[in-house]
C-alpha atoms as a PDB file:
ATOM      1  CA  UNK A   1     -93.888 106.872-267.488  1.00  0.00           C
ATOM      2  CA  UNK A   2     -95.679 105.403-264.314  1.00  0.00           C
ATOM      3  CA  UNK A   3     -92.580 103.869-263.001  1.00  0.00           C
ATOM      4  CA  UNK A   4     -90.394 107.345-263.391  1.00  0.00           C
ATOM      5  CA  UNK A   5     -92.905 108.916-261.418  1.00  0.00           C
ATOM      6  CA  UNK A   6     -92.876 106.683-258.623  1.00  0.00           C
ATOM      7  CA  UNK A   7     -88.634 106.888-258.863  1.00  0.00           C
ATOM      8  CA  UNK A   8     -88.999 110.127-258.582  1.00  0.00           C
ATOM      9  CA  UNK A   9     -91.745 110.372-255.468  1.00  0.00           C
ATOM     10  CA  UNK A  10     -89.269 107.494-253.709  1.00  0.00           C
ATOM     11  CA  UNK A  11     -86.730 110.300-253.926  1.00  0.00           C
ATOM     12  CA  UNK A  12     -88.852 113.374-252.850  1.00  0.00           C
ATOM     13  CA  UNK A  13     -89.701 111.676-249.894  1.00  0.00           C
ATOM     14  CA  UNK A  14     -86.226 110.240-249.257  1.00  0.00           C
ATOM     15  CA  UNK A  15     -85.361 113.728-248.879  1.00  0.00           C
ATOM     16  CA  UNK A  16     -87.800 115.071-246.737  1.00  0.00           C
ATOM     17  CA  UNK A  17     -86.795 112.297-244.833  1.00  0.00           C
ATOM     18  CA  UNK A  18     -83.452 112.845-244.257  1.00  0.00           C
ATOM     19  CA  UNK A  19     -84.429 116.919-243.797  1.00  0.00           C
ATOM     20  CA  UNK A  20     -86.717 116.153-241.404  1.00  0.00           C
ATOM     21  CA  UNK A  21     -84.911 114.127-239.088  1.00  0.00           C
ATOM     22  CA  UNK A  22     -82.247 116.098-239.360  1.00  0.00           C
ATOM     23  CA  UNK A  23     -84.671 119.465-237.949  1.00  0.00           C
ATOM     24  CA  UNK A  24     -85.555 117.302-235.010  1.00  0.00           C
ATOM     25  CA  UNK A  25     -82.083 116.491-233.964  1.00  0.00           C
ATOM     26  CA  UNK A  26     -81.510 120.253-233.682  1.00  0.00           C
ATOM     27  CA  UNK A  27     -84.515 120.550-231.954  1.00  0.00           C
ATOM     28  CA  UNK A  28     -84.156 117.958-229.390  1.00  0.00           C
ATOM     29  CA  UNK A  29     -80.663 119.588-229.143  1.00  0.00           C
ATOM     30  CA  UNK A  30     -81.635 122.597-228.659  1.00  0.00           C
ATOM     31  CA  UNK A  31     -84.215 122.301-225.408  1.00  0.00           C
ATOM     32  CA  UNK A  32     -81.622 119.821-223.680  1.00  0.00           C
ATOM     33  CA  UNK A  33     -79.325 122.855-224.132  1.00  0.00           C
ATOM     34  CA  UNK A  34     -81.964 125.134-222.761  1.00  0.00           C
ATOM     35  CA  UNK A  35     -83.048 122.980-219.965  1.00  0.00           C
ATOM     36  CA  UNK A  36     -79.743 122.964-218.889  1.00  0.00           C
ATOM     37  CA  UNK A  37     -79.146 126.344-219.147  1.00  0.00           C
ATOM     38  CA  UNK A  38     -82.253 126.936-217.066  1.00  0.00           C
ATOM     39  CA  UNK A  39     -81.108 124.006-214.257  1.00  0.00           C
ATOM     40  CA  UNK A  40     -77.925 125.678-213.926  1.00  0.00           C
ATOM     41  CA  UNK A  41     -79.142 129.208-213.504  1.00  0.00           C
ATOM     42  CA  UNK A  42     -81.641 127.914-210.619  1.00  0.00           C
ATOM     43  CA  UNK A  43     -78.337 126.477-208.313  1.00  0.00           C
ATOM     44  CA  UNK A  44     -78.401 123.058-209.830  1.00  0.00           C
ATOM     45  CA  UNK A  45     -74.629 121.316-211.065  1.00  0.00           C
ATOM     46  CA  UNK A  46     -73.202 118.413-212.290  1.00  0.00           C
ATOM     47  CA  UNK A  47     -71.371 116.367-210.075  1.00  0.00           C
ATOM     48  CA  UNK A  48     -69.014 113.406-211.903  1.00  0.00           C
ATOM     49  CA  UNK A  49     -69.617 109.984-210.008  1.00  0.00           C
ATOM     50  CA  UNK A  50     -65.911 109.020-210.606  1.00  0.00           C
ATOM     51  CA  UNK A  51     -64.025 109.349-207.691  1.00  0.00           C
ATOM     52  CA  UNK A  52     -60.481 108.104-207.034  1.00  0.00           C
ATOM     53  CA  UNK A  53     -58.758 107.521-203.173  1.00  0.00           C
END
């Protein structure tokens, strides 16, 4: 009985795991979206450093 319980805890916190990490990928996502956003609005650009003669 003991050892199902701790099967089953391994799982419920693979899960939340894997949720959570997930969350903070769109979140980290997210603000690098709307710092660019907010960069871009103020004047600033990209500019590629590839250049061919």
């Amino acid at each position: 009985m003991k050892k199902i319980k701790l099967i089953a805890l391994a799982m419920v916190l693979f899960g939340a795991i894997n949720f959570l990490s997930g969350c903070a990928l769109m979140l980290v996502g997210g603000l690098a979206g709307t710092t660019g956003y907010l960069a871009a609005k103020q004047g600033y650009g990209v500019q590629s450093p590839v250049t061919k003669k």
